[in-house]
N, C-alpha and C. Protein backbone atom coordinates (compact mmCIF):
# COMPACT_ATOMS: atom_id res chain seq x y z
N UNK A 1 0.83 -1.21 0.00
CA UNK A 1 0.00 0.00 0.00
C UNK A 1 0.87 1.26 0.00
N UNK A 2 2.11 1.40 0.55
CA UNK A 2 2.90 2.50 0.39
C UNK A 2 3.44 2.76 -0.36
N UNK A 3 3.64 1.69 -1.23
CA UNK A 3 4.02 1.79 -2.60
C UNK A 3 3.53 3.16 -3.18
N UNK A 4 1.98 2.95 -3.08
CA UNK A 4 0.95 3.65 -3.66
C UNK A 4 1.43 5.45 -3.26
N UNK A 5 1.57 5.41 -1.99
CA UNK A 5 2.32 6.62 -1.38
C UNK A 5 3.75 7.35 -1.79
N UNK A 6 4.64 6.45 -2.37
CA UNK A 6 6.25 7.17 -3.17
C UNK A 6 5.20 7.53 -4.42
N UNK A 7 4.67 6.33 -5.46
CA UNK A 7 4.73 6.70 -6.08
C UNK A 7 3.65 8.11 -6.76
N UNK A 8 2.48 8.45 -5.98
CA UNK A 8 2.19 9.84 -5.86
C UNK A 8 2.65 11.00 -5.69
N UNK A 9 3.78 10.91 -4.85
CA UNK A 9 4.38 11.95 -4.28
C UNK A 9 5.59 12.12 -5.50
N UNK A 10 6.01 10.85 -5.62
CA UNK A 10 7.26 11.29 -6.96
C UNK A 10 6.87 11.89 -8.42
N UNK A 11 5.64 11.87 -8.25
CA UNK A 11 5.01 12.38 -9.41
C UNK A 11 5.27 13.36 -9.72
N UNK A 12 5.66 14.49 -8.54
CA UNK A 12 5.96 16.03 -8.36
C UNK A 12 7.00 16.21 -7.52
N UNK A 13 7.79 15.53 -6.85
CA UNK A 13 9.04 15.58 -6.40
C UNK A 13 9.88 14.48 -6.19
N UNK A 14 11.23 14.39 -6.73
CA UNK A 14 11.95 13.01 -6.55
C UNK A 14 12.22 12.73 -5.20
N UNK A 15 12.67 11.77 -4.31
CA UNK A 15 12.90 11.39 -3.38
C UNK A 15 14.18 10.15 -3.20
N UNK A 16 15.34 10.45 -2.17
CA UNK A 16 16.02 9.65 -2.09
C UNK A 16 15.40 8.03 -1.65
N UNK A 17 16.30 7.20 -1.07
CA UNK A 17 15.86 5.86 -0.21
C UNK A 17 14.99 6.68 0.91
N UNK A 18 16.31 7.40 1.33
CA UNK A 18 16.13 7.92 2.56
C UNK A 18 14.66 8.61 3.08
N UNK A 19 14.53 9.17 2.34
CA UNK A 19 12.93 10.41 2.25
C UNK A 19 12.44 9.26 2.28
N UNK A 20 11.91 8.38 1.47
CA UNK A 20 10.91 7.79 0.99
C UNK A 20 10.81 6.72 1.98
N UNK A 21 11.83 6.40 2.96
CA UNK A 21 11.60 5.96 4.33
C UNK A 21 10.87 6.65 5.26
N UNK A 22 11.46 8.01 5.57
CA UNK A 22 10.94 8.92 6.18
C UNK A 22 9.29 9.24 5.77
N UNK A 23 9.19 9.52 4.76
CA UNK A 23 7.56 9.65 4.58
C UNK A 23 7.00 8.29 4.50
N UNK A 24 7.07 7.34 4.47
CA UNK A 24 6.46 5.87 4.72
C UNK A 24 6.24 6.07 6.02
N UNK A 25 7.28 5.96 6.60
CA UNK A 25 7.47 6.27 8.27
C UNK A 25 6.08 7.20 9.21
N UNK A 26 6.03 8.31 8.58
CA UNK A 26 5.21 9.51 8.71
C UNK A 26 3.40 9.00 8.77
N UNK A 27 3.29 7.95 7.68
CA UNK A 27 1.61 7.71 7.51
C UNK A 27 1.42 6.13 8.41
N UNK A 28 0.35 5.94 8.37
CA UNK A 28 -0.38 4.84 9.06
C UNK A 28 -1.17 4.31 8.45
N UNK A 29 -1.41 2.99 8.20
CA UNK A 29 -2.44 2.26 6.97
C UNK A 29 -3.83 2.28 7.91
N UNK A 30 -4.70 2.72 8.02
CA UNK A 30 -6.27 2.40 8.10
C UNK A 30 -7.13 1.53 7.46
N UNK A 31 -7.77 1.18 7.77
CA UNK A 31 -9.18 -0.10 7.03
C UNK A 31 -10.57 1.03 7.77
N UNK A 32 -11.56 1.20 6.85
CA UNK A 32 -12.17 2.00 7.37
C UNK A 32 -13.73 1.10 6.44
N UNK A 33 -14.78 0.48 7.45
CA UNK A 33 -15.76 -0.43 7.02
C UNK A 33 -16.93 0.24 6.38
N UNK A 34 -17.47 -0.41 5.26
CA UNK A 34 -18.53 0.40 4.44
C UNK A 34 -19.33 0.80 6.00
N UNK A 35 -20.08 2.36 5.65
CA UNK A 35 -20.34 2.59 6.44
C UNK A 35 -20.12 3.50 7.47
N UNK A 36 -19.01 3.18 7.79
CA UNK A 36 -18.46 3.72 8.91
C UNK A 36 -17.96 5.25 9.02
N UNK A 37 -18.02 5.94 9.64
CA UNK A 37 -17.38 7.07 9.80
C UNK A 37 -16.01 7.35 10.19
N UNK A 38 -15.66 8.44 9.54
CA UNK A 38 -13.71 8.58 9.39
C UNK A 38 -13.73 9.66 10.53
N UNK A 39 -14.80 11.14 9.67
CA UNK A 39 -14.56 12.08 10.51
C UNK A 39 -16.10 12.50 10.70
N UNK A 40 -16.45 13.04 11.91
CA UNK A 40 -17.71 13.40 12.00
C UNK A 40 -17.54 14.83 12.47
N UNK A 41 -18.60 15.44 11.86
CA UNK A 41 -18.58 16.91 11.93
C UNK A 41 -18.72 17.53 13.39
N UNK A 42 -17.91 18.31 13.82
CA UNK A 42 -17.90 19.01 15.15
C UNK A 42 -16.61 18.46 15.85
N UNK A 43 -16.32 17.44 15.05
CA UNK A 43 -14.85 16.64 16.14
C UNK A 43 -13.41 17.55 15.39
N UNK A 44 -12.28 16.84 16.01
CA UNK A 44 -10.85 17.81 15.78
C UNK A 44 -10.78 16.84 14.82
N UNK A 45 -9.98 17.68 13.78
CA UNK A 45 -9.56 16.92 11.86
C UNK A 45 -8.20 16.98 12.26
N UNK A 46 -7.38 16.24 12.94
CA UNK A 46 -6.29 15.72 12.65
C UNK A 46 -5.41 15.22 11.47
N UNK A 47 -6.33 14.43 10.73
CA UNK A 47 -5.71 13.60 9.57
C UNK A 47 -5.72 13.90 8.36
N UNK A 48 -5.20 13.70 7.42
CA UNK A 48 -4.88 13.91 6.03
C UNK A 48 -4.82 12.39 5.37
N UNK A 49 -6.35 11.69 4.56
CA UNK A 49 -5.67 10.34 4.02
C UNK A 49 -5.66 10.86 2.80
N UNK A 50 -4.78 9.64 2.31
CA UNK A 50 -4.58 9.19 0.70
C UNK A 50 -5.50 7.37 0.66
N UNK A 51 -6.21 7.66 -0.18
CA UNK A 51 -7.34 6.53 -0.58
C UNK A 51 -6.34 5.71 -1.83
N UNK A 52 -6.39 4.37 -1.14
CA UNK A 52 -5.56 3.55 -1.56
C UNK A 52 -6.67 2.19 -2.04
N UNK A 53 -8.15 1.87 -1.96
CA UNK A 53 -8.95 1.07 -2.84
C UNK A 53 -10.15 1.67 -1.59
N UNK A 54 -11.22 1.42 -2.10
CA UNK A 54 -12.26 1.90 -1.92
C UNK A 54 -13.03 3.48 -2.25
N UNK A 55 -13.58 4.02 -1.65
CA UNK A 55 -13.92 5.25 -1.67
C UNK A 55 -14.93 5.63 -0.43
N UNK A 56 -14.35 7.04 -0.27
CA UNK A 56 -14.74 7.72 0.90
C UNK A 56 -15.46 9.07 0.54
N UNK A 57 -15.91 9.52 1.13
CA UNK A 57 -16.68 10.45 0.28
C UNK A 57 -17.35 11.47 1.74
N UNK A 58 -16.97 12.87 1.83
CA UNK A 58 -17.32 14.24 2.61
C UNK A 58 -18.77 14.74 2.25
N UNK A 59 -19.48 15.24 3.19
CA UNK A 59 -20.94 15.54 3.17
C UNK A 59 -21.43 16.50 4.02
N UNK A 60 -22.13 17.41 4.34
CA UNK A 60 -22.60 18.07 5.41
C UNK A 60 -24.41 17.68 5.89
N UNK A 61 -25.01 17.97 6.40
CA UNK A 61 -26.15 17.42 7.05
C UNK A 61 -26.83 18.74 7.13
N UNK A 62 -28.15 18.84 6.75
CA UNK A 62 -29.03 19.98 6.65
C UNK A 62 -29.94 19.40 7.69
N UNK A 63 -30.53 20.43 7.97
CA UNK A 63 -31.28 20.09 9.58
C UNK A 63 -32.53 19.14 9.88
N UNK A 64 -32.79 18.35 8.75
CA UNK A 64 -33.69 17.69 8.97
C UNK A 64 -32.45 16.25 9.18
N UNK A 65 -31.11 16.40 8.81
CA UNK A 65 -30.17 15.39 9.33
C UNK A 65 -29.75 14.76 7.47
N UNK A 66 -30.54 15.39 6.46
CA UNK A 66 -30.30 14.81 5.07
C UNK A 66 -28.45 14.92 4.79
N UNK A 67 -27.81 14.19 4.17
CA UNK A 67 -26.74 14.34 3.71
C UNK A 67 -26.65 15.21 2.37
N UNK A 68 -25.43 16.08 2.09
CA UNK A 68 -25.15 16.48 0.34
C UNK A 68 -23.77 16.40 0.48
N UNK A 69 -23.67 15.44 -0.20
CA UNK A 69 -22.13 14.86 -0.10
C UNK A 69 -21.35 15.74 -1.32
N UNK A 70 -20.32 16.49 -0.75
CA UNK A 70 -19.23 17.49 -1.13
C UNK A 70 -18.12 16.88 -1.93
N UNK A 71 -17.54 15.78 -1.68
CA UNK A 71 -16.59 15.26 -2.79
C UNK A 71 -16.08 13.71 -2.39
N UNK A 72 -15.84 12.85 -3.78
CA UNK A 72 -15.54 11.51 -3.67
C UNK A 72 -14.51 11.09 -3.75
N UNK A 73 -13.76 9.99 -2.70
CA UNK A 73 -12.28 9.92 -3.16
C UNK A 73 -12.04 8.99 -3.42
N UNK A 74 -11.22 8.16 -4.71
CA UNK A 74 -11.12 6.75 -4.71
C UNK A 74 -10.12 6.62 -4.65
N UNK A 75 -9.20 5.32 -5.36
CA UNK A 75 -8.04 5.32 -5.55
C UNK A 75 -6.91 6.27 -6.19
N UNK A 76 -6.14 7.05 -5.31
CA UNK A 76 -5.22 8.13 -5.65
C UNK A 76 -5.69 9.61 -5.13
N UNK A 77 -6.77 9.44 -4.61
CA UNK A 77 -7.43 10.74 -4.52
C UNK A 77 -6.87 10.86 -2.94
N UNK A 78 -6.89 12.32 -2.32
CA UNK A 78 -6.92 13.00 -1.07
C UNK A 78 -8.00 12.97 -0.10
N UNK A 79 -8.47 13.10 0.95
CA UNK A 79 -9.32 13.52 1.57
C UNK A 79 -9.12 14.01 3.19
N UNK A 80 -9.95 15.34 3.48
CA UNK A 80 -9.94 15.52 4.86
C UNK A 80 -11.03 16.84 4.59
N UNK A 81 -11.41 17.53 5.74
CA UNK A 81 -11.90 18.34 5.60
C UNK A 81 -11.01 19.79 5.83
N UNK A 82 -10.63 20.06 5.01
CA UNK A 82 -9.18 20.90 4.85
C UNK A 82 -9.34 21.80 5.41
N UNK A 83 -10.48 23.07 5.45
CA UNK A 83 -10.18 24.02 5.88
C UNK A 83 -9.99 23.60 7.27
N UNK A 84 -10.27 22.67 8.17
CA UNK A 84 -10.25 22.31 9.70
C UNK A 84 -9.33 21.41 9.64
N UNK A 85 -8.22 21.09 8.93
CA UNK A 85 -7.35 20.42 8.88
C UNK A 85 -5.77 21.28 9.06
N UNK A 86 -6.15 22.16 8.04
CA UNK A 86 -4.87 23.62 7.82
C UNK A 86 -5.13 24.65 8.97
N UNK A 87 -6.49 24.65 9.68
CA UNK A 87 -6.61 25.97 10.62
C UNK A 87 -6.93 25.30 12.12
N UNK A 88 -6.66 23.84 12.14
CA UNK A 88 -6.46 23.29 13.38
C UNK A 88 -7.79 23.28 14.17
N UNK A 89 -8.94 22.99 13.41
CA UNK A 89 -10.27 24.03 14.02
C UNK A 89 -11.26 23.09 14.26
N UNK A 90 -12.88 22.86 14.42
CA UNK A 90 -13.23 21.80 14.70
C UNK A 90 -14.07 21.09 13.25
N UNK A 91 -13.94 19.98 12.54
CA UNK A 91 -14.18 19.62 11.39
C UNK A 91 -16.04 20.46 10.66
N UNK A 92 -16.32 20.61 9.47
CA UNK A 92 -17.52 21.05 9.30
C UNK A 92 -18.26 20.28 8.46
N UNK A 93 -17.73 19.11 7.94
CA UNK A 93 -17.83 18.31 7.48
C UNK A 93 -17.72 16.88 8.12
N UNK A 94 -18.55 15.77 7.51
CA UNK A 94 -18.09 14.55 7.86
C UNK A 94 -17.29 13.64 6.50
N UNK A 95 -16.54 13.05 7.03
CA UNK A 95 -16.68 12.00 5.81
C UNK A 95 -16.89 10.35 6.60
N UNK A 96 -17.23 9.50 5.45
CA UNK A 96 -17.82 8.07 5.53
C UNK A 96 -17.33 7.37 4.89
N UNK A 97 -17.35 6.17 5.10
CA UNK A 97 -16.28 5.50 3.87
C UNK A 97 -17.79 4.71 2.64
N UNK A 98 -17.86 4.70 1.60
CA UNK A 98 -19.15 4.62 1.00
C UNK A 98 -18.86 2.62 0.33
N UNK A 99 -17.49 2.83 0.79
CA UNK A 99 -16.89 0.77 0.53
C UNK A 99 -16.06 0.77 1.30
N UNK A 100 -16.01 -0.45 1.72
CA UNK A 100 -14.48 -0.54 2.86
C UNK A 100 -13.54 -0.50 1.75
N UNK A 101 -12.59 0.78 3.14
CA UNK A 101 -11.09 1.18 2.10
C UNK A 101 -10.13 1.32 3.03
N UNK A 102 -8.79 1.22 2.01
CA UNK A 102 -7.98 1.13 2.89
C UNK A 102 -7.05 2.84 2.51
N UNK A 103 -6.72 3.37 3.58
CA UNK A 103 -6.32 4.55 3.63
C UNK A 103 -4.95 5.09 4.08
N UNK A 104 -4.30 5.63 3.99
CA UNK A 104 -2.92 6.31 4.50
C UNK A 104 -2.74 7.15 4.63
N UNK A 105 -2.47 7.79 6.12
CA UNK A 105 -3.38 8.54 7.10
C UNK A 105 -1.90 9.61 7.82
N UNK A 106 -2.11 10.80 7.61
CA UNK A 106 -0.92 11.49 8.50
C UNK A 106 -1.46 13.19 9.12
N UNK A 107 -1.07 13.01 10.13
CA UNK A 107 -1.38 14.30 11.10
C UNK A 107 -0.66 15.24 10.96
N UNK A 108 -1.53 16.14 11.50
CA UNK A 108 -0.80 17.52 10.69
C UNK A 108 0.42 17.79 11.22
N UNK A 109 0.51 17.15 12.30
CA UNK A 109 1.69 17.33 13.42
C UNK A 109 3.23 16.14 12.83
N UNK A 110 2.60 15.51 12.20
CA UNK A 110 3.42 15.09 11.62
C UNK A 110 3.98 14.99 10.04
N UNK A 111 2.95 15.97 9.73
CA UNK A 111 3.12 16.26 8.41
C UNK A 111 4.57 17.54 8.46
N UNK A 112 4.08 18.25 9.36
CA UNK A 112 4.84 19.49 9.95
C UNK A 112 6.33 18.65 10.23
N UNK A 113 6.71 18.13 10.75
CA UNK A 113 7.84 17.27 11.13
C UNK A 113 8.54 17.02 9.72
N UNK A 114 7.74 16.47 8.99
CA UNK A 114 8.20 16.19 7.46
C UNK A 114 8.40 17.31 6.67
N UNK A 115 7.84 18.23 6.89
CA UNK A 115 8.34 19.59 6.27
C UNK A 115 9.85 20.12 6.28
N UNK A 116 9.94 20.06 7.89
CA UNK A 116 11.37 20.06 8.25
C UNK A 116 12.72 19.30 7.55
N UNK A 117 12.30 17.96 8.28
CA UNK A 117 13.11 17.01 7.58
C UNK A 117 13.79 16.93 6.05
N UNK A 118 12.74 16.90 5.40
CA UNK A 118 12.18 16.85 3.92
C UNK A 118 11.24 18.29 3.15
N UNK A 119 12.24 19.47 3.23
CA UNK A 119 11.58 20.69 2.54
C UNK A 119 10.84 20.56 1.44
N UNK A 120 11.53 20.00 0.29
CA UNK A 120 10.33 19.81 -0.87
C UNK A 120 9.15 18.85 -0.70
N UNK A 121 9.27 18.60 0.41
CA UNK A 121 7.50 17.72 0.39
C UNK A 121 6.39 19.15 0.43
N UNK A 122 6.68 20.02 0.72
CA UNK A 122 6.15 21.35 0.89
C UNK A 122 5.38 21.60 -0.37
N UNK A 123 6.10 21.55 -1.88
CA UNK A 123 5.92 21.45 -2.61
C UNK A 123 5.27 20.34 -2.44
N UNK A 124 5.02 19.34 -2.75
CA UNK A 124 4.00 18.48 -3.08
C UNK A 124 2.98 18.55 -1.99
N UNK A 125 2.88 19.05 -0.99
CA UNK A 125 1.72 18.92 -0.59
C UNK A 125 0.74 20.23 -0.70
N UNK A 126 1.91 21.48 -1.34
CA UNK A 126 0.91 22.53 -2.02
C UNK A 126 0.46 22.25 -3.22
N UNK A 127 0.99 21.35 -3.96
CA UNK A 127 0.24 20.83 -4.83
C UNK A 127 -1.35 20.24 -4.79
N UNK A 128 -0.99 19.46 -4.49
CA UNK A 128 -2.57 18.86 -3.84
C UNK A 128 -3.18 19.52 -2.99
N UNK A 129 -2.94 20.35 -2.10
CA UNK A 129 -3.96 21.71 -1.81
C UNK A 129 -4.24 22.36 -2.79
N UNK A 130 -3.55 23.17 -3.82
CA UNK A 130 -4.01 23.84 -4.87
C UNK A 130 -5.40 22.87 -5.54
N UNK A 131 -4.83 21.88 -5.98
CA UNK A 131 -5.67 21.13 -6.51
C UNK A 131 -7.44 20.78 -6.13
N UNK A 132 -7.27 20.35 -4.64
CA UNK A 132 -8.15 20.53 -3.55
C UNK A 132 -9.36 22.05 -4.59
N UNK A 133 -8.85 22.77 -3.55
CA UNK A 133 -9.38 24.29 -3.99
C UNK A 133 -9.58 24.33 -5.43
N UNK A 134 -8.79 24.39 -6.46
CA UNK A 134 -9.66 23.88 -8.05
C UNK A 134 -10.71 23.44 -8.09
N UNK A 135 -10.53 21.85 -7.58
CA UNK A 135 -11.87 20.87 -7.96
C UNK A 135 -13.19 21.99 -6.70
N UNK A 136 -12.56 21.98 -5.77
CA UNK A 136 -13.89 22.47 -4.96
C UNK A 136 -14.65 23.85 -6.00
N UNK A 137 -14.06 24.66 -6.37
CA UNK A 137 -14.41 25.97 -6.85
C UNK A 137 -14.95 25.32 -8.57
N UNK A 138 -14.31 24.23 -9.30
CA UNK A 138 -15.27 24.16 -10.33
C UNK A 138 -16.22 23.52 -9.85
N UNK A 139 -16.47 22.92 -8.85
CA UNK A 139 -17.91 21.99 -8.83
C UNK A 139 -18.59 23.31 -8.61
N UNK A 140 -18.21 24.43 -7.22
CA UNK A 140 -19.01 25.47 -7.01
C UNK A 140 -20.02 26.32 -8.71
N UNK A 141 -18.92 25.97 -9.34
CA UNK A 141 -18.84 26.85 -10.64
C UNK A 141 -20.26 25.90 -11.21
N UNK A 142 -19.73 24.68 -11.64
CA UNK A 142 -20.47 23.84 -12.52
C UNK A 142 -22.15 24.00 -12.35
N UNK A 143 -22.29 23.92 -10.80
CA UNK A 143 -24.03 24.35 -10.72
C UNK A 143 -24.40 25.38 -11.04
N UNK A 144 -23.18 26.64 -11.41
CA UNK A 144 -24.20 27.60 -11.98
C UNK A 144 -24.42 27.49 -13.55
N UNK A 145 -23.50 26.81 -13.86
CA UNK A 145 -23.49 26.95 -15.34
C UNK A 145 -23.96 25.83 -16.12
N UNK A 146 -23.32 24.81 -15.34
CA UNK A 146 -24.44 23.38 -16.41
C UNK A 146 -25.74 22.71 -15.79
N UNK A 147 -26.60 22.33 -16.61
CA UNK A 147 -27.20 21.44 -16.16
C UNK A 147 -27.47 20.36 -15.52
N UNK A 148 -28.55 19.61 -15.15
CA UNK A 148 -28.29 18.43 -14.29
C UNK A 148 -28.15 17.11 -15.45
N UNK A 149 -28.10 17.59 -16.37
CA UNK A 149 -28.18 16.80 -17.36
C UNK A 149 -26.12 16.90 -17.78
N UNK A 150 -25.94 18.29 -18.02
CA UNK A 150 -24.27 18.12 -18.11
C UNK A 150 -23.32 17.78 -16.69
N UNK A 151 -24.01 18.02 -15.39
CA UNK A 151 -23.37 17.24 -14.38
C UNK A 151 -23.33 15.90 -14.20
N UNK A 152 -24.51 15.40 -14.60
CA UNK A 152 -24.71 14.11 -14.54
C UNK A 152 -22.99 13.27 -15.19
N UNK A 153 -22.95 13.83 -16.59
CA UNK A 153 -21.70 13.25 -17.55
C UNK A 153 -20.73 13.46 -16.47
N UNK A 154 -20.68 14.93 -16.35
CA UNK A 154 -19.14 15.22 -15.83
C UNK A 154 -19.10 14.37 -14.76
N UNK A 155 -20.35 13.93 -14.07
CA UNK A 155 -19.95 13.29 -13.03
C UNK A 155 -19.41 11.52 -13.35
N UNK A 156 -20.15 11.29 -14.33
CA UNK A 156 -20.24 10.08 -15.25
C UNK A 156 -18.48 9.79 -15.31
N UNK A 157 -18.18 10.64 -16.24
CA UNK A 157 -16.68 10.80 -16.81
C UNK A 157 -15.39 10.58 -15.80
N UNK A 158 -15.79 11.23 -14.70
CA UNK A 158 -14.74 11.80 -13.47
C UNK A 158 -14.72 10.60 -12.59
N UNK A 159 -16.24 9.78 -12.09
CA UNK A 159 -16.50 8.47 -11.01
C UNK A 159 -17.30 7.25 -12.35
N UNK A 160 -16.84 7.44 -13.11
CA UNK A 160 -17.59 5.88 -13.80
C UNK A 160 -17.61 5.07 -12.87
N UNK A 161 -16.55 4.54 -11.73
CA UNK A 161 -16.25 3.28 -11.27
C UNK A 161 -17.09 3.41 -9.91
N UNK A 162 -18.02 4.64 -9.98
CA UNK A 162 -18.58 4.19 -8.63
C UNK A 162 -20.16 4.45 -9.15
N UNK A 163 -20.78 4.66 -10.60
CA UNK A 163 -21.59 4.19 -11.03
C UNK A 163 -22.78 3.45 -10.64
N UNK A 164 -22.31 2.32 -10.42
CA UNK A 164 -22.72 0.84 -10.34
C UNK A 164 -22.84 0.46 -8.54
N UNK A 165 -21.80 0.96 -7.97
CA UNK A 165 -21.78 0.69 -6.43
C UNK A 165 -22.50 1.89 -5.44
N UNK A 166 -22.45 2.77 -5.86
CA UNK A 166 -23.17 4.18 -4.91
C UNK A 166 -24.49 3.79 -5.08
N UNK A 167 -25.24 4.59 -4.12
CA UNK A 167 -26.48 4.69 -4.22
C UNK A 167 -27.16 6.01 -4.94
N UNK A 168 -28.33 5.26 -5.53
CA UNK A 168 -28.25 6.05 -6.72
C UNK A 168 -28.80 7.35 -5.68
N UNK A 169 -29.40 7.46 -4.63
CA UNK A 169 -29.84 8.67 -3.69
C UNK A 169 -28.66 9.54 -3.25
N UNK A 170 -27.56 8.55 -3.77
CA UNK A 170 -26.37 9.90 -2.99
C UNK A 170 -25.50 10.88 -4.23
N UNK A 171 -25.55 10.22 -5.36
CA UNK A 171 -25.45 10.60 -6.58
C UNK A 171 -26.34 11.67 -7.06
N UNK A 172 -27.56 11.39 -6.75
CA UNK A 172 -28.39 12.38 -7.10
C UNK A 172 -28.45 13.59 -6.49
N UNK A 173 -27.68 13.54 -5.36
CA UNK A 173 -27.83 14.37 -3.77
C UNK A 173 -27.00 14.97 -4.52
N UNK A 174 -25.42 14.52 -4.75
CA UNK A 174 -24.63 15.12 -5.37
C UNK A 174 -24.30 16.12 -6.26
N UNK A 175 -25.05 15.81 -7.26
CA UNK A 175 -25.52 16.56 -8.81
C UNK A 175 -26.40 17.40 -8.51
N UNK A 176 -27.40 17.64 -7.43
CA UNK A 176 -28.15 18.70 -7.20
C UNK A 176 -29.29 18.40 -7.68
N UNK A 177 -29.91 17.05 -7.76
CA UNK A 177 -31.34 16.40 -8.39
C UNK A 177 -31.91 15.55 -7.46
N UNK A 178 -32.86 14.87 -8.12
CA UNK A 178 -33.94 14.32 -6.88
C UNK A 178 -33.56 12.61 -7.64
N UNK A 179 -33.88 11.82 -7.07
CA UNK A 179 -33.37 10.59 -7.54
C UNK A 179 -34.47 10.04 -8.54
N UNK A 180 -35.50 10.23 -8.16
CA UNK A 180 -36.42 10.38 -9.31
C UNK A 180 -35.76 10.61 -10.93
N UNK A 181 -35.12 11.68 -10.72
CA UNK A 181 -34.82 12.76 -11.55
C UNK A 181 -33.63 12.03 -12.82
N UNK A 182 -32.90 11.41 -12.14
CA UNK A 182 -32.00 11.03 -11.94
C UNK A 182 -32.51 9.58 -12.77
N UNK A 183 -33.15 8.70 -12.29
CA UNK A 183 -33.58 7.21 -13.04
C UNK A 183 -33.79 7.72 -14.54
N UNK A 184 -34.68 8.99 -14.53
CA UNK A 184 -35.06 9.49 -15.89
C UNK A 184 -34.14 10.02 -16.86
N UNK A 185 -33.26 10.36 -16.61
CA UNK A 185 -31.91 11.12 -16.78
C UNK A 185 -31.28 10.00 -17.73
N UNK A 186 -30.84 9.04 -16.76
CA UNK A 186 -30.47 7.56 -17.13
C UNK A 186 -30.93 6.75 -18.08
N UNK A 187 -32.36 6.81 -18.44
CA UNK A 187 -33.01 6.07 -18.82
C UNK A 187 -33.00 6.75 -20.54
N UNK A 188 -33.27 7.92 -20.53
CA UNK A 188 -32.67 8.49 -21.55
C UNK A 188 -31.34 8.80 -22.04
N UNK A 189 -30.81 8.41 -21.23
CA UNK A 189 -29.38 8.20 -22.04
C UNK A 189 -28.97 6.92 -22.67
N UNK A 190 -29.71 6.05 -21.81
CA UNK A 190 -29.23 5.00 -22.73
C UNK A 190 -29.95 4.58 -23.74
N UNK A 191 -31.06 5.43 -24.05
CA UNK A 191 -31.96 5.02 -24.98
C UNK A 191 -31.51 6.02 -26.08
N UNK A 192 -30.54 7.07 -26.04
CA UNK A 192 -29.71 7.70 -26.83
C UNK A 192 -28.89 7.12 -27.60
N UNK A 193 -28.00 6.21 -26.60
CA UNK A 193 -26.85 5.36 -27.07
C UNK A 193 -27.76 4.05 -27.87
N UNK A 194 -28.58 3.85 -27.19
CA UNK A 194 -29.31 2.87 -28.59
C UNK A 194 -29.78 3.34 -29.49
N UNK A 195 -30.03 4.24 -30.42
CA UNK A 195 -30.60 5.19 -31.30
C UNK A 195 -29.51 5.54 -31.82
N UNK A 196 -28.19 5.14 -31.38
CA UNK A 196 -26.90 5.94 -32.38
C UNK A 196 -26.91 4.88 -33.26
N UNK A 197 -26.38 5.08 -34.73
CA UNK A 197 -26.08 4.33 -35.65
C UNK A 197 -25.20 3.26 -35.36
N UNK A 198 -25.26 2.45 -35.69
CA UNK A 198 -23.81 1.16 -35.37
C UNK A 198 -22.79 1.26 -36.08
N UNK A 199 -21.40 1.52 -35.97
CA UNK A 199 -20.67 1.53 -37.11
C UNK A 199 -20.12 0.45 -37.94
C-alpha cells in the first residue's frame, strides 16, 4: 500500500531511499468499514488520508439530518476536511467510507515534522492543496453553469467506477437532483446510445 504513497508523491518531487523511508514512516495504513465514519462533523480533523482502494466520500447534514455529499475519493485521490485540517479548528464536514477502504493517514503534526526534515515535500503537498481548492471551486462553478443533465456526464466521466456501487440517492444528492430525476436522466441516455447508428 505505500508503494501507492512514493509513487504519488514522486510524481511532483523526486525522493532519495532515505525520504521515501521517512515519509512511509510519517503515515499509518487504516481499514475504514462500508459505512463507517472517518470524521464526524464538530470533532478535531487531525488527519490527512490518501485513498488507496475503496472510496470515501465528505458531506454536510441539513437540519432535517439529510446528507449532500461534497466530494468523492477513490483510488489516488486526497481527503480531509481541509479548511479544519490547515486551521487546526473543529471539522464542518463529515466524511464516511461509501466501501471498505484502505487509507494512508498522517497528522498535521506530523506532516509538519516532514516539512522540516524533507523541505520539498512542501511542494508536493501545495500541490494537492491547490488542486483541492480547483476541484472544490469548479464543482461550485459547474451548478451555476451546467445542467443536471451536463453534471450528470461530468460526473459520469470523473467516477464511472462508482456508477454501479453508490447509491443512486447519494449521486443524485450530489448533482443537485432528486433521484427520481435522476432514473429518468439515465433512462434516456441509454436510450440515446441505442438510437446511435452502429458503425
Amino acid at each position: 500500500m505505500k508503494h501507492l504513497l512514493i509513487e504519488t508523491v514522486q510524481r511532483h518531487v523526486n525522493l532519495d531511499a532515505d525520504e521515501q523511508r521517512q515519509l512511509m514512516k510519517a503515515f499509518t495504513l487504516q481499514t475504514v468499514k462500508r459505512g463507517e465514519l472517518w470524521l464526524k462533523e464538530g470533532e478535531d480533523t487531525p488527519y490527512l488520508a490518501l485513498v488507496g482502494s475503496g472510496c470515501l466520500y465528505s458531506y454536510t447534514l441539513d437540519e432535517k439530518g439529510n446528507q449532500t455529499p461534497l466530494q468523492f475519493a477513490t483510488k489516488w485521490w486526497w481527503i480531509t476536511d481541509l479548511y479544519a485540517y490547515l486551521t487546526c479548528q473543529k471539522a464542518t464536514q463529515s466524511i464516511k467510507a461509501a466501501e471498505t477502504s484502505e487509507i494512508l493517514v498522517i497528522t498535521r503534526e506530523a506532516q509538519e515534522k516532514l516539512f522540516e526534515a524533507i523541505p520539498k515535500l512542501e511542494r508536493f503537498f501545495r500541490i494537492i492543496t491547490e488542486n483541492a481548492l480547483v476541484s472544490s471551486r469548479k464543482r461550485a462553478l459547474d451548478f451555476i453553469h451546467l445542467d443536471a443533465r451536463q453534471r450528470y456526464l461530468e460526473f459520469e466521466n470523473k467516477h464511472r467506477d462508482l456508477l454501479q456501487t453508490l447509491p443512486q440517492k447519494l449521486i443524485a444528492k450530489y448533482i443537485g437532483i432528486t433521484p427520481e430525476f435522476l432514473s429518468k436522466l439515465r433512462r434516456e441516455l441509454i436510450e440515446e446510445e441505442r438510437q446511435k447508428p452502429k458503425k
